[in-house]
C-alpha atoms as a PDB file:
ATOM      1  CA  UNK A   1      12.178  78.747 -84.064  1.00  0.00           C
ATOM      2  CA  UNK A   2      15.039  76.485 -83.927  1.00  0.00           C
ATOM      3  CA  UNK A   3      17.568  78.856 -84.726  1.00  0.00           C
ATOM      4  CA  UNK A   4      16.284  81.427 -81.570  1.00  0.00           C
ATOM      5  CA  UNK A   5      16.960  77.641 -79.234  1.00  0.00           C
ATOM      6  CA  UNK A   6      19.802  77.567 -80.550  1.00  0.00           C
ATOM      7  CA  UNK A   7      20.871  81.306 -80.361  1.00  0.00           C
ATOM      8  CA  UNK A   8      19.751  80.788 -76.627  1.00  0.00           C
ATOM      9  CA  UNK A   9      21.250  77.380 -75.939  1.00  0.00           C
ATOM     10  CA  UNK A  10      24.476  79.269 -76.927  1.00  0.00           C
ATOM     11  CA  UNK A  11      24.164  82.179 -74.902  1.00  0.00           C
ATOM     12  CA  UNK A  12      23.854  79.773 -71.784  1.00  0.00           C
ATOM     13  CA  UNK A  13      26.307  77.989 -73.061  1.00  0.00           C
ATOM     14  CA  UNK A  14      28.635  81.229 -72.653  1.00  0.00           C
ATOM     15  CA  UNK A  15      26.795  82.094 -69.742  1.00  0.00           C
ATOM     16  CA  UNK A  16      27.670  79.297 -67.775  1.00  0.00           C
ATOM     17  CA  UNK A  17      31.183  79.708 -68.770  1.00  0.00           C
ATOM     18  CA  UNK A  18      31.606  83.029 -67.689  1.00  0.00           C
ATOM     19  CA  UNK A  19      30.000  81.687 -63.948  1.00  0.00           C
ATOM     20  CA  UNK A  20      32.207  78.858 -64.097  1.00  0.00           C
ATOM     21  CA  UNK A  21      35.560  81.727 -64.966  1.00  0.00           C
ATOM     22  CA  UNK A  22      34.395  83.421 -62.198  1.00  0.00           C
ATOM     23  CA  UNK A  23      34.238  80.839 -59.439  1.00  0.00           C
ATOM     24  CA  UNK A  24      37.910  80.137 -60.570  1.00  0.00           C
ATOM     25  CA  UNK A  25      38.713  83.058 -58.606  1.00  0.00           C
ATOM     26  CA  UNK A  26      40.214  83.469 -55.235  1.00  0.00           C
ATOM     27  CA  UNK A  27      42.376  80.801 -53.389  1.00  0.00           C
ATOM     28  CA  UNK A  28      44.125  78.558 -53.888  1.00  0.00           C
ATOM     29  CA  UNK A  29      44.922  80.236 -57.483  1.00  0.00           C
ATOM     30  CA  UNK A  30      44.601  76.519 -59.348  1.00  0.00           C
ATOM     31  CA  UNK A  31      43.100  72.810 -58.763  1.00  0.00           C
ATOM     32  CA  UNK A  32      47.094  71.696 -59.468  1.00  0.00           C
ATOM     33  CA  UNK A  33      49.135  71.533 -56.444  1.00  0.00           C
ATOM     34  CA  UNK A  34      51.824  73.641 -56.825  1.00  0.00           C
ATOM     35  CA  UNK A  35      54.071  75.409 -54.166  1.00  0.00           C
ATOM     36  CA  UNK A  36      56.583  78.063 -53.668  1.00  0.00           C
ATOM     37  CA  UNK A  37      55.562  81.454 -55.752  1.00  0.00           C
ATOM     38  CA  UNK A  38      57.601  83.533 -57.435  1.00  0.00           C
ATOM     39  CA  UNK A  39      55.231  86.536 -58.762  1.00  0.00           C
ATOM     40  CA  UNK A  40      56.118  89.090 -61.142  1.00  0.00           C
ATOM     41  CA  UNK A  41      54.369  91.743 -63.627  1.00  0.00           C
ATOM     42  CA  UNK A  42      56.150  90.992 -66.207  1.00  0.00           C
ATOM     43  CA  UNK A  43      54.987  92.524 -70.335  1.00  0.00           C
ATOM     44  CA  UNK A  44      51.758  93.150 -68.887  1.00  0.00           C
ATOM     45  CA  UNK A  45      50.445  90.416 -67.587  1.00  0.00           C
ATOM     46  CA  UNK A  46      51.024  88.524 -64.188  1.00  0.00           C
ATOM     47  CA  UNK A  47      53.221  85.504 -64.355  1.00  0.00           C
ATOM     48  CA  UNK A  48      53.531  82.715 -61.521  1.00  0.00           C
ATOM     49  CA  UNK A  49      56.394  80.582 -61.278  1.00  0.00           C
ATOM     50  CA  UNK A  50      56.110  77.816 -59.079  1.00  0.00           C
ATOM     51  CA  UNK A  51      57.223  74.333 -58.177  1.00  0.00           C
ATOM     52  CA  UNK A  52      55.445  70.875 -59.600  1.00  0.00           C
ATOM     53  CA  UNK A  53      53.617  69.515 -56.626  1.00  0.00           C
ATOM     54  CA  UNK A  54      51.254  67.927 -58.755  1.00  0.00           C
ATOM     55  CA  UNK A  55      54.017  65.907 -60.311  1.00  0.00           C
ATOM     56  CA  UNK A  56      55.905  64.852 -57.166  1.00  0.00           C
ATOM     57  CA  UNK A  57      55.679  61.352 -55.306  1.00  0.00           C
ATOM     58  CA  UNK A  58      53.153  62.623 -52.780  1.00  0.00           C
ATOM     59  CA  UNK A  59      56.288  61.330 -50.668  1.00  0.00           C
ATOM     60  CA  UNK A  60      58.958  63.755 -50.864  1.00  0.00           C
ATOM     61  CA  UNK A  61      59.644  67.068 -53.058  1.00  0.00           C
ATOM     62  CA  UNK A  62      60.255  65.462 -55.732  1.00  0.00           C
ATOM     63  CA  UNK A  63      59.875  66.935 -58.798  1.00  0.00           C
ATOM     64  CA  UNK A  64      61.870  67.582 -61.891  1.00  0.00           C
ATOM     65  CA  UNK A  65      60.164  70.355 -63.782  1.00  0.00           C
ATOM     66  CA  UNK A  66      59.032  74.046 -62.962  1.00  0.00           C
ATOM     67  CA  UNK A  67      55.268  75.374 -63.538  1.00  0.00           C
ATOM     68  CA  UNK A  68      53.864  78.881 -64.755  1.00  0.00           C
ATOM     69  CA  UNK A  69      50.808  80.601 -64.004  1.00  0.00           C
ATOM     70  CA  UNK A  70      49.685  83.352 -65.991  1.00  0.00           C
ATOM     71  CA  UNK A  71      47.061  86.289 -65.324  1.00  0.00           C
ATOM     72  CA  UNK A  72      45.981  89.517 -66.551  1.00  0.00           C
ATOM     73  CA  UNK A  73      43.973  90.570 -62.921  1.00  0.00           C
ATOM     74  CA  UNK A  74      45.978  89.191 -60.154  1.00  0.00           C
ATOM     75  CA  UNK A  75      42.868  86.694 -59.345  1.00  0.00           C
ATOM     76  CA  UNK A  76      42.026  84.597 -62.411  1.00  0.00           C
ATOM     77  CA  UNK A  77      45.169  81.971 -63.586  1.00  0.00           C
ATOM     78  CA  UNK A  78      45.767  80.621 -66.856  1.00  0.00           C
ATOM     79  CA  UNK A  79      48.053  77.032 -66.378  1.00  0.00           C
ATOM     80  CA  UNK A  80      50.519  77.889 -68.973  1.00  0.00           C
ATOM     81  CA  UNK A  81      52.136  74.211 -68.031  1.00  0.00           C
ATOM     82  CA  UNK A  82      55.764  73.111 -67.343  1.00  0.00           C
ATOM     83  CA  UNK A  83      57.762  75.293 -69.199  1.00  0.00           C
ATOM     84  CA  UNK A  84      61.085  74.284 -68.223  1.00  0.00           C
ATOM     85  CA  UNK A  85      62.912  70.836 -66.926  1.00  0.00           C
ATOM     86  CA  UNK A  86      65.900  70.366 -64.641  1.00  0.00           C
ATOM     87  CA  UNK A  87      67.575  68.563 -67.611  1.00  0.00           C
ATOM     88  CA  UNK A  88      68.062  72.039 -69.486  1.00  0.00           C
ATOM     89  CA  UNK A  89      71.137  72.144 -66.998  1.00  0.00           C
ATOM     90  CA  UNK A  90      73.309  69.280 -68.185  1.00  0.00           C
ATOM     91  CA  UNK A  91      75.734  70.248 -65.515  1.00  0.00           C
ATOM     92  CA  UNK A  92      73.121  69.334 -62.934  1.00  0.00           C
ATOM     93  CA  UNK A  93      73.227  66.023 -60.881  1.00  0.00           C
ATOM     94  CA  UNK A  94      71.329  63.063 -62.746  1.00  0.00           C
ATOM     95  CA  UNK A  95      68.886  62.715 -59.478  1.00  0.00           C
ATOM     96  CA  UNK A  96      68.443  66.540 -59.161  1.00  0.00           C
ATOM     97  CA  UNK A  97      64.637  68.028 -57.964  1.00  0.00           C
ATOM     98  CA  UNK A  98      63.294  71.248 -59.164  1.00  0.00           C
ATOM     99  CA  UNK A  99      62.919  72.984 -56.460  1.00  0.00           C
ATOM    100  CA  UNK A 100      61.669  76.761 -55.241  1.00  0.00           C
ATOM    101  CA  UNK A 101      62.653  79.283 -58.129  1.00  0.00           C
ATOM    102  CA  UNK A 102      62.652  83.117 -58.936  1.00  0.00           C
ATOM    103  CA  UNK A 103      62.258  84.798 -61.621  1.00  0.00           C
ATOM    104  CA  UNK A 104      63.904  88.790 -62.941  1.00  0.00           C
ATOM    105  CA  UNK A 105      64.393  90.822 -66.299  1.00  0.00           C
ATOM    106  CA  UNK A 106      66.971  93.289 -67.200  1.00  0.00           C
ATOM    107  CA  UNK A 107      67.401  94.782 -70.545  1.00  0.00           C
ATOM    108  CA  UNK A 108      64.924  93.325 -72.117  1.00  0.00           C
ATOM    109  CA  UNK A 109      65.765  89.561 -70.963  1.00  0.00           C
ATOM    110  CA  UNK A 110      64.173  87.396 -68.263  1.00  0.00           C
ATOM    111  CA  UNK A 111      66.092  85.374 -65.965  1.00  0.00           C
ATOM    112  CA  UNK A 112      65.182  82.121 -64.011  1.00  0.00           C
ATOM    113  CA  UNK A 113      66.411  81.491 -60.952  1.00  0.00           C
ATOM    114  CA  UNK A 114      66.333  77.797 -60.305  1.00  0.00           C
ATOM    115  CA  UNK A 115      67.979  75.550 -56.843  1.00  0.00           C
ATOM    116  CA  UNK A 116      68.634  72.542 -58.559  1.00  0.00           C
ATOM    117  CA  UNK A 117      69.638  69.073 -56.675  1.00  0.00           C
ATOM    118  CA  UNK A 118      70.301  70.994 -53.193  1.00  0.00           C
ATOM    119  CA  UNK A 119      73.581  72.320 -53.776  1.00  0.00           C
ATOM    120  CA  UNK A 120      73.771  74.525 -56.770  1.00  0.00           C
ATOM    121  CA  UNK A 121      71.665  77.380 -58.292  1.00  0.00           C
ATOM    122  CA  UNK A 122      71.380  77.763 -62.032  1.00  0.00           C
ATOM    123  CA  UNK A 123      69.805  80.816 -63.936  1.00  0.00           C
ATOM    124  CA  UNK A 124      68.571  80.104 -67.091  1.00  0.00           C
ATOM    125  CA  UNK A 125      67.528  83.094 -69.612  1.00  0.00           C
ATOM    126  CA  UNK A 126      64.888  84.018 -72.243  1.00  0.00           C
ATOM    127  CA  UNK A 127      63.675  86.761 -74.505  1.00  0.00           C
ATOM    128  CA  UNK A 128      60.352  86.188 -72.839  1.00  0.00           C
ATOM    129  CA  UNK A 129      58.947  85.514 -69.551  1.00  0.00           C
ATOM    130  CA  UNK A 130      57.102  82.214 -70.467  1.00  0.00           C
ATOM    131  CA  UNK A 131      60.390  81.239 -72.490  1.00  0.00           C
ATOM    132  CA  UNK A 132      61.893  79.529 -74.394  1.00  0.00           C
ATOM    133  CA  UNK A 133      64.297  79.287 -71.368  1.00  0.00           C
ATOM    134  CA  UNK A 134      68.433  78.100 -72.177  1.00  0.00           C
ATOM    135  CA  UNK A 135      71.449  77.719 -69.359  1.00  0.00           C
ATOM    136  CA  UNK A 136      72.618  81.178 -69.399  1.00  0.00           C
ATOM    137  CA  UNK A 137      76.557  80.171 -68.383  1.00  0.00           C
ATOM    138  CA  UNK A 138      76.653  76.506 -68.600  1.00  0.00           C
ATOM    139  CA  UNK A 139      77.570  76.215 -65.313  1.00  0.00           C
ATOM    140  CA  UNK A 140      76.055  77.034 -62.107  1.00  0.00           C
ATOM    141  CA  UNK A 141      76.174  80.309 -60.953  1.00  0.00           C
ATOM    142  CA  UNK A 142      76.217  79.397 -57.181  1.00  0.00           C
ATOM    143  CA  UNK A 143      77.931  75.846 -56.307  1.00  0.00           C
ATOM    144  CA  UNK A 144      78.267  74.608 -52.603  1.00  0.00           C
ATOM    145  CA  UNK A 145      81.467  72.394 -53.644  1.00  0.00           C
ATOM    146  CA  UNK A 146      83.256  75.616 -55.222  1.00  0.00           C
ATOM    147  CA  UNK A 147      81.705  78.991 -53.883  1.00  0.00           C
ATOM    148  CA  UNK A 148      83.424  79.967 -50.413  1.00  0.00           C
ATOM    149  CA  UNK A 149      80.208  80.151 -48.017  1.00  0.00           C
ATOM    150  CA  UNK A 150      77.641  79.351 -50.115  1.00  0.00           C
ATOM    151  CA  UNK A 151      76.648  77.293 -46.922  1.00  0.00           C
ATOM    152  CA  UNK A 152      75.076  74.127 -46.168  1.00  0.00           C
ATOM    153  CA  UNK A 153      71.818  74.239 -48.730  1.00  0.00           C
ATOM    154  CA  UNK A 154      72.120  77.175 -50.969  1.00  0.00           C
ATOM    155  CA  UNK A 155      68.194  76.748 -51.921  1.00  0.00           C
ATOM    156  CA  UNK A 156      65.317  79.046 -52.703  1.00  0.00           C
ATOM    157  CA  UNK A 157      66.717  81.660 -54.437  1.00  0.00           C
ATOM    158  CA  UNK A 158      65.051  85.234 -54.702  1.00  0.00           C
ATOM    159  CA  UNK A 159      66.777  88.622 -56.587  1.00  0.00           C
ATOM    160  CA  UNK A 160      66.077  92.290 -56.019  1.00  0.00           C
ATOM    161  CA  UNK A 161      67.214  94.974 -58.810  1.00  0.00           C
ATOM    162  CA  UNK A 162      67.531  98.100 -56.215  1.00  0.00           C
ATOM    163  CA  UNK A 163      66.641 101.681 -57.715  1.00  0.00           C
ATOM    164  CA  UNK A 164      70.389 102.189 -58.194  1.00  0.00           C
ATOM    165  CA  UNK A 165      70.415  99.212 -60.341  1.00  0.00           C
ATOM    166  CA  UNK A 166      72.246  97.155 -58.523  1.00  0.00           C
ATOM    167  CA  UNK A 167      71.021  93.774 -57.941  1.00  0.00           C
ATOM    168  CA  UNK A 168      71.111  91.277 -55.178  1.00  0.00           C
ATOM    169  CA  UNK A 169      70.763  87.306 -54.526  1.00  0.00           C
ATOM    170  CA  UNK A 170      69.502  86.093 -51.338  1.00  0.00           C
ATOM    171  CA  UNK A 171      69.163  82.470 -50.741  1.00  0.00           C
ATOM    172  CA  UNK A 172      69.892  79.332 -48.170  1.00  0.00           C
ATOM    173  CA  UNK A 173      68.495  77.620 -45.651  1.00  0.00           C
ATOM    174  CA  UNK A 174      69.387  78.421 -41.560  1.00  0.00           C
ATOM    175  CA  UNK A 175      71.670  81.010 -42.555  1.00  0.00           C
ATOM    176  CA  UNK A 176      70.804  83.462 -44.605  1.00  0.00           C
ATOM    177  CA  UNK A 177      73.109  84.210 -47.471  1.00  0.00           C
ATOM    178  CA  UNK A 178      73.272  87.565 -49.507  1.00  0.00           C
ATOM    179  CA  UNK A 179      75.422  88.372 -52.727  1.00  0.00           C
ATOM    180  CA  UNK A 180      75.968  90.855 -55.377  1.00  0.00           C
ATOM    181  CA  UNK A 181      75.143  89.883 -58.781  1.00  0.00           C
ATOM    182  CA  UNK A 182      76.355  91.926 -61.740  1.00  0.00           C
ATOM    183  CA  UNK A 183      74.865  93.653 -64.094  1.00  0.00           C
ATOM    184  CA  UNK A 184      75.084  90.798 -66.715  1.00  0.00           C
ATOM    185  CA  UNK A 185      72.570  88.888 -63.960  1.00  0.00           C
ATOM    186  CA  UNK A 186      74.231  85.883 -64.437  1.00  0.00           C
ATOM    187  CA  UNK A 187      77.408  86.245 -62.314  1.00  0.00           C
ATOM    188  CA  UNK A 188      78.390  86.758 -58.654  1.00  0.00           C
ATOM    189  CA  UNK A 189      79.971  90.210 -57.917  1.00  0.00           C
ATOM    190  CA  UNK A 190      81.990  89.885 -54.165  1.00  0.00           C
ATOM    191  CA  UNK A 191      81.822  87.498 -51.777  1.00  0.00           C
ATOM    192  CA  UNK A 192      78.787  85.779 -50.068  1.00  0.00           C
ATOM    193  CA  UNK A 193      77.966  87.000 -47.508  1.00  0.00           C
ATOM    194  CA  UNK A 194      75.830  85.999 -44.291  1.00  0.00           C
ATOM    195  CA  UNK A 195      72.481  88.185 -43.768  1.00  0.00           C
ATOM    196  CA  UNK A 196      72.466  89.393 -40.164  1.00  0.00           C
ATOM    197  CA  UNK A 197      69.392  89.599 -38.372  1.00  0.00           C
ATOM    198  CA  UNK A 198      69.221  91.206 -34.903  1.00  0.00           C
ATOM    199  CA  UNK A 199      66.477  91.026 -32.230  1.00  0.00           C
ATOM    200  CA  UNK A 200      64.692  87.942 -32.070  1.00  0.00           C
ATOM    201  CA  UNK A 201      62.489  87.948 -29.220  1.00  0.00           C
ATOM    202  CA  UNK A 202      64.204  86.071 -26.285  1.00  0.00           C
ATOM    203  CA  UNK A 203      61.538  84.375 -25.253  1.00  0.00           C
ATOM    204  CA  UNK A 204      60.572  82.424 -28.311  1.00  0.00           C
ATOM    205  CA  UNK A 205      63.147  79.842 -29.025  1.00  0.00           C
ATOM    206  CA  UNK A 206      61.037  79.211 -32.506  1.00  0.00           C
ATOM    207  CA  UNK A 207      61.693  82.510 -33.360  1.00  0.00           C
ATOM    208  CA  UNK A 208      64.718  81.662 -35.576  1.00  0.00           C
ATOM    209  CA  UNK A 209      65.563  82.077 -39.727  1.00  0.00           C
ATOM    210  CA  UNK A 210      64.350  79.021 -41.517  1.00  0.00           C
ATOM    211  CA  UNK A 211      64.702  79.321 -45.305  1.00  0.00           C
ATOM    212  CA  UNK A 212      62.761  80.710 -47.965  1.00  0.00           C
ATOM    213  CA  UNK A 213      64.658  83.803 -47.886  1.00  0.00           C
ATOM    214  CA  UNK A 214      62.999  87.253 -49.431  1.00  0.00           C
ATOM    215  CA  UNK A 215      63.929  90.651 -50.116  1.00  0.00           C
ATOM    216  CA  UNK A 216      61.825  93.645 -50.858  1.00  0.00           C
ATOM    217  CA  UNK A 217      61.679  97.248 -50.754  1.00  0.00           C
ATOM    218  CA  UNK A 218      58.736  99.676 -50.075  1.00  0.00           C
ATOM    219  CA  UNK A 219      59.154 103.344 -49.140  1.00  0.00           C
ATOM    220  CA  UNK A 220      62.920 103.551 -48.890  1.00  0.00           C
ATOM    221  CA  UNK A 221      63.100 100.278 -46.549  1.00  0.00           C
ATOM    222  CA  UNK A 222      64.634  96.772 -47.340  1.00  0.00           C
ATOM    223  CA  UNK A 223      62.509  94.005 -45.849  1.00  0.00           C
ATOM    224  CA  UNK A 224      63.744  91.171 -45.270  1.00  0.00           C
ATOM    225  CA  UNK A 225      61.187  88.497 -45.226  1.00  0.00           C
ATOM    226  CA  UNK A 226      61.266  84.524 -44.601  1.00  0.00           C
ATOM    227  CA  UNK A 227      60.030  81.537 -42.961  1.00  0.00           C
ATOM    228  CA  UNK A 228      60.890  80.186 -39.349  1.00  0.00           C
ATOM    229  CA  UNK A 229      61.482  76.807 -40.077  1.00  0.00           C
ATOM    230  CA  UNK A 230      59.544  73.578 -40.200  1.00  0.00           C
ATOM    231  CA  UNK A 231      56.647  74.395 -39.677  1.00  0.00           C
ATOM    232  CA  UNK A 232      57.403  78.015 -40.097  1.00  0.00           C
ATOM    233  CA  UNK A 233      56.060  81.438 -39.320  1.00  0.00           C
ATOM    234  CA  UNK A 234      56.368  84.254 -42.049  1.00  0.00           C
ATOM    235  CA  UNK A 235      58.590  86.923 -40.018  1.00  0.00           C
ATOM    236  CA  UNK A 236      60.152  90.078 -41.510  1.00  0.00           C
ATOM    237  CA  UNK A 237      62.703  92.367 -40.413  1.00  0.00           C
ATOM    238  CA  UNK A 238      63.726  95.657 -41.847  1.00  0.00           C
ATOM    239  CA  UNK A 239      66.832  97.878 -42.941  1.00  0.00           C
ATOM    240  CA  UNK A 240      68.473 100.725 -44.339  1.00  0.00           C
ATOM    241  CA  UNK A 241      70.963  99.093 -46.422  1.00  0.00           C
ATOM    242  CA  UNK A 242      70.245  95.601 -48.530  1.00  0.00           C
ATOM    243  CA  UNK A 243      72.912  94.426 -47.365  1.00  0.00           C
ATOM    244  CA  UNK A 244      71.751  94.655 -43.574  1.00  0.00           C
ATOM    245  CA  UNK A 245      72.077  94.035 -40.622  1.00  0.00           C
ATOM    246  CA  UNK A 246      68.189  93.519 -40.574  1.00  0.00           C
ATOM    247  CA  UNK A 247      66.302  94.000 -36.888  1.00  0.00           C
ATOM    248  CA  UNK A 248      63.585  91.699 -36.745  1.00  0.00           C
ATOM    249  CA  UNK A 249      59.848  93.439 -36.398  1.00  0.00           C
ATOM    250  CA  UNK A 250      57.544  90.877 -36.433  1.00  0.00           C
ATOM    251  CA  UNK A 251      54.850  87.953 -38.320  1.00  0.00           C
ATOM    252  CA  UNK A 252      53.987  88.782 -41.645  1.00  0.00           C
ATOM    253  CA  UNK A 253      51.845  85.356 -41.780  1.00  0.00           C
ATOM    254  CA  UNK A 254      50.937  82.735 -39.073  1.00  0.00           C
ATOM    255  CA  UNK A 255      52.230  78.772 -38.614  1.00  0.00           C
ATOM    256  CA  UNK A 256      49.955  77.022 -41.535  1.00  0.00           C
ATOM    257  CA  UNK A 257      48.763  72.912 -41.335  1.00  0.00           C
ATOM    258  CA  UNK A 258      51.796  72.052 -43.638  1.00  0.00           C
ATOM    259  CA  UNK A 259      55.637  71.213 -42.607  1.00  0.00           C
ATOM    260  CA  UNK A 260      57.146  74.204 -44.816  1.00  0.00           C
ATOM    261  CA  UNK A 261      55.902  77.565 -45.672  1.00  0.00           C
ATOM    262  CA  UNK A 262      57.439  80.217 -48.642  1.00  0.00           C
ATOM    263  CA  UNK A 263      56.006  83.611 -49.540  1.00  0.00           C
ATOM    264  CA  UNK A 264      56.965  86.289 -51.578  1.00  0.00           C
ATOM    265  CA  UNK A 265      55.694  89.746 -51.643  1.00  0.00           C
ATOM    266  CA  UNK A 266      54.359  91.956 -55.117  1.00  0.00           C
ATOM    267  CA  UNK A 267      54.079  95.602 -55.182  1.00  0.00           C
ATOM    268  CA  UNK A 268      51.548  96.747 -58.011  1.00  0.00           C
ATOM    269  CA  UNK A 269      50.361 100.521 -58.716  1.00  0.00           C
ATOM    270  CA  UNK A 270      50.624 101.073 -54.639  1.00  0.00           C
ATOM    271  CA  UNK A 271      49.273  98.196 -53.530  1.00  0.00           C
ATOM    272  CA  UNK A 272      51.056  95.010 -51.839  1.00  0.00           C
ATOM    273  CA  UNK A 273      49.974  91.046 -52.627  1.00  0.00           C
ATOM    274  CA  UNK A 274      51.578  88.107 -50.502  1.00  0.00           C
ATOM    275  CA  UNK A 275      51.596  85.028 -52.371  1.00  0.00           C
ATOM    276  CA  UNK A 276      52.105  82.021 -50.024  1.00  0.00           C
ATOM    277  CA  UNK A 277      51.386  78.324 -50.110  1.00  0.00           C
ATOM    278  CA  UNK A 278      49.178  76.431 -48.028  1.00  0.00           C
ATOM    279  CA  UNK A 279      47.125  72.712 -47.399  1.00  0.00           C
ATOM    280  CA  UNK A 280      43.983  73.669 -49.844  1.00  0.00           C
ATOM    281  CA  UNK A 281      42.773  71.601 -52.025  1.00  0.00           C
ATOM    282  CA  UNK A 282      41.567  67.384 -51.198  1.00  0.00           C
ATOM    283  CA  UNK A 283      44.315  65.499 -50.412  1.00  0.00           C
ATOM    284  CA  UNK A 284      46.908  68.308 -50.009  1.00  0.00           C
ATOM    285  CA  UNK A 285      49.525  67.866 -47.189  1.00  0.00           C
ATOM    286  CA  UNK A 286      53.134  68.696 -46.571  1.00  0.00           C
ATOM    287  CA  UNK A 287      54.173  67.227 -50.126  1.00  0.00           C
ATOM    288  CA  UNK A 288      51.225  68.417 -52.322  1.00  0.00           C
ATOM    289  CA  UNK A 289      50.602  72.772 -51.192  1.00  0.00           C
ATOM    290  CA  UNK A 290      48.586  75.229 -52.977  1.00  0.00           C
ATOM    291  CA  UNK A 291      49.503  78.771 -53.827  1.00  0.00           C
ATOM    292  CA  UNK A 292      47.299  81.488 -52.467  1.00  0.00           C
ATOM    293  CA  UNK A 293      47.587  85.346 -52.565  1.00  0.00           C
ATOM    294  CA  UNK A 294      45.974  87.981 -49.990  1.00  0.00           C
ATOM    295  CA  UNK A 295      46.466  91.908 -49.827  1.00  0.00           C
ATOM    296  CA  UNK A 296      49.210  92.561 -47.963  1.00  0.00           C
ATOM    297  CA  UNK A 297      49.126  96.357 -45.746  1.00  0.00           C
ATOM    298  CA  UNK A 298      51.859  98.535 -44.646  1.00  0.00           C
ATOM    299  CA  UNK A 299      51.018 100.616 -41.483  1.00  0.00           C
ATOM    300  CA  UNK A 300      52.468 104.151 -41.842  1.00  0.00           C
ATOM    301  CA  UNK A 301      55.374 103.445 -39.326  1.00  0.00           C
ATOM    302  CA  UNK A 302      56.555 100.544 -41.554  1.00  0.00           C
ATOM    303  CA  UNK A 303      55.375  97.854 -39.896  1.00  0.00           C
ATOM    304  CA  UNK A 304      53.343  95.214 -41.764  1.00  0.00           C
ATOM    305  CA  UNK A 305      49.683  94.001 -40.666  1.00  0.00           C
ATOM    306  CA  UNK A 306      49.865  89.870 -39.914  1.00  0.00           C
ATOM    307  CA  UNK A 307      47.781  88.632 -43.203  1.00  0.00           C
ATOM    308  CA  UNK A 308      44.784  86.542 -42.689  1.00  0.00           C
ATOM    309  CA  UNK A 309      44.412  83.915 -44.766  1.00  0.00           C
ATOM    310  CA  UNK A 310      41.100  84.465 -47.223  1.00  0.00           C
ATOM    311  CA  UNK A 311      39.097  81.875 -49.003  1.00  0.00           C
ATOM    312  CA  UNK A 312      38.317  85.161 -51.463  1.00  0.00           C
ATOM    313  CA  UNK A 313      41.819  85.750 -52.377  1.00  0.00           C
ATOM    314  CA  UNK A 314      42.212  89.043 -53.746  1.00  0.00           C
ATOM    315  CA  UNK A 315      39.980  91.524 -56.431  1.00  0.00           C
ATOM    316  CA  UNK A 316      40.812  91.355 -60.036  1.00  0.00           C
ATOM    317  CA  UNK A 317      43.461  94.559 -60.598  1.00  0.00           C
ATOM    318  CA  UNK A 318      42.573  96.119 -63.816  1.00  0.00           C
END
């Protein structure tokens, strides 16, 4: 008799667990504040990387270490912690913030792409996505003080490896900035470049490139997407060539309560995901954001349908 309570007390035991893994799902994708994703399917699983909010003053963006997020469905996360700290560049400014990374492998190594301090980029490198991650050069691989237009805040990083294998780096803030990187993924190959975009409506004076640079691909087109500024639309515009011009088409996600916005876009087995981040949990604000993902849809001329934010999030991919 006691050992069939117990047998049950267990089973509710794991019952109640299971509920409780369950209700984990949809958005934001953890309790931790944490802002600016960087999404990849990387050795099959999902992996997250994404700024410390958690960790920051509450009073500015503030922190000094990088978080990961780890998933095997697209909608349940596994905290896998702060996995790497500004300090791992010792070329890096003694007051420098961690701030919105990206993340990319190449023959069988993953790189991190991390804006440290507000004028340099690093990229750090690993034999595995959730590290250990070391400074891949020593040095940074894009410097405002040395690099000939690397313009005012050369910030927020994001990569593309085209079909062709060539890879690029967009990053900046107000002006766009686009560069080759070679096929070691840890140097610059050409000049920087400013991103062109064409065709803002006229009538919307907000209607302008912000920051959080991204570039994507999907059926033979290079999109181009990024935020309007402070507060900030998601807008996107579209090309033939990564290396533009880019005509602007339209909003790929609408002004939300906080002061910035950054999104990046996931293509997996034909379907699209737009990770974004967003005031969710108690006490969030412009300092402390959540990360949130919805299904993002292309319409058969190219365009892309304006995502509504869900409280759902998206089903588990199996």
């Amino acid at each position: 008799m006691c050992a069939k309570k117990s047998n049950r007390g267990f089973a509710l035991v794991l019952a109640a667990a299971a509920w409780s893994s369950a209700a984990l799902a949809g958005n934001p994708i953890s309790q931790r504040f944490n802002a600016d994703p960087s999404p990849h399917a990387f050795a099959g699983k999902f992996y997250l990387y994404a700024t410390n909010d958690q960790d920051n003053s509450g009073k500015y963006w503030d922190s000094t270490d990088w978080r990961l997020f780890v998933s095997k469905d697209l909608a349940h996360w596994d905290d896998a912690g702060s996995f790497l700290s500004v300090t791992v560049f010792k070329w890096a400014r003694p007051d420098a913030k961690a701030w919105a990374p990206e993340a990319a492998t190449r023959n069988g190594k993953y790189y991190f792409y991390a804006p440290v301090g507000g004028d340099k980029i690093g990229v750090a490198v690993s034999d595995h996505p959730d590290g250990p991650f070391v400074d891949a050069i020593g040095d940074a691989l894009i410097d405002k003080a040395r690099d000939a237009n690397a313009g005012a805040e050369p910030i927020d990083p994001a990569v593309l490896i085209d079909k062709d294998g060539q890879a690029y780096l967009v990053f900046g803030t107000r002006v766009p900035k686009i560069v080759r990187l070679k096929a070691d993924m840890i140097h610059t190959d050409g000049p920087i470049q400013d991103l062109v975009i064409t065709g803002f409506p006229t009538d919307d004076p907000k209607k302008k490139y912000g920051e959080a640079p991204f570039l994507s691909k999907h059926n033979g087109l290079y999109y181009f997407s990024f935020s309007t500024g402070w507060p900030g639309q998601i807008v996107y515009a579209t090309s033939k060539s990564p290396m533009g011009p880019y005509a602007y088409r339209g909003v790929i996600l609408d002004y939300r309560p906080i002061s910035t916005n950054h999104q990046a876009i996931l293509d997996y087995k034909g379907k699209s995901y737009l990770f974004y981040h967003d005031k969710l949990l108690p006490g969030g604000g412009d300092y402390k954001r959540s990360i949130a993902i919805d299904s993002l849809t292309y319409n058969s001329d190219g365009t892309i349908k304006e995502v509504v934010p869900t409280e759902a999030g998206v089903k588990p991919v199996h």
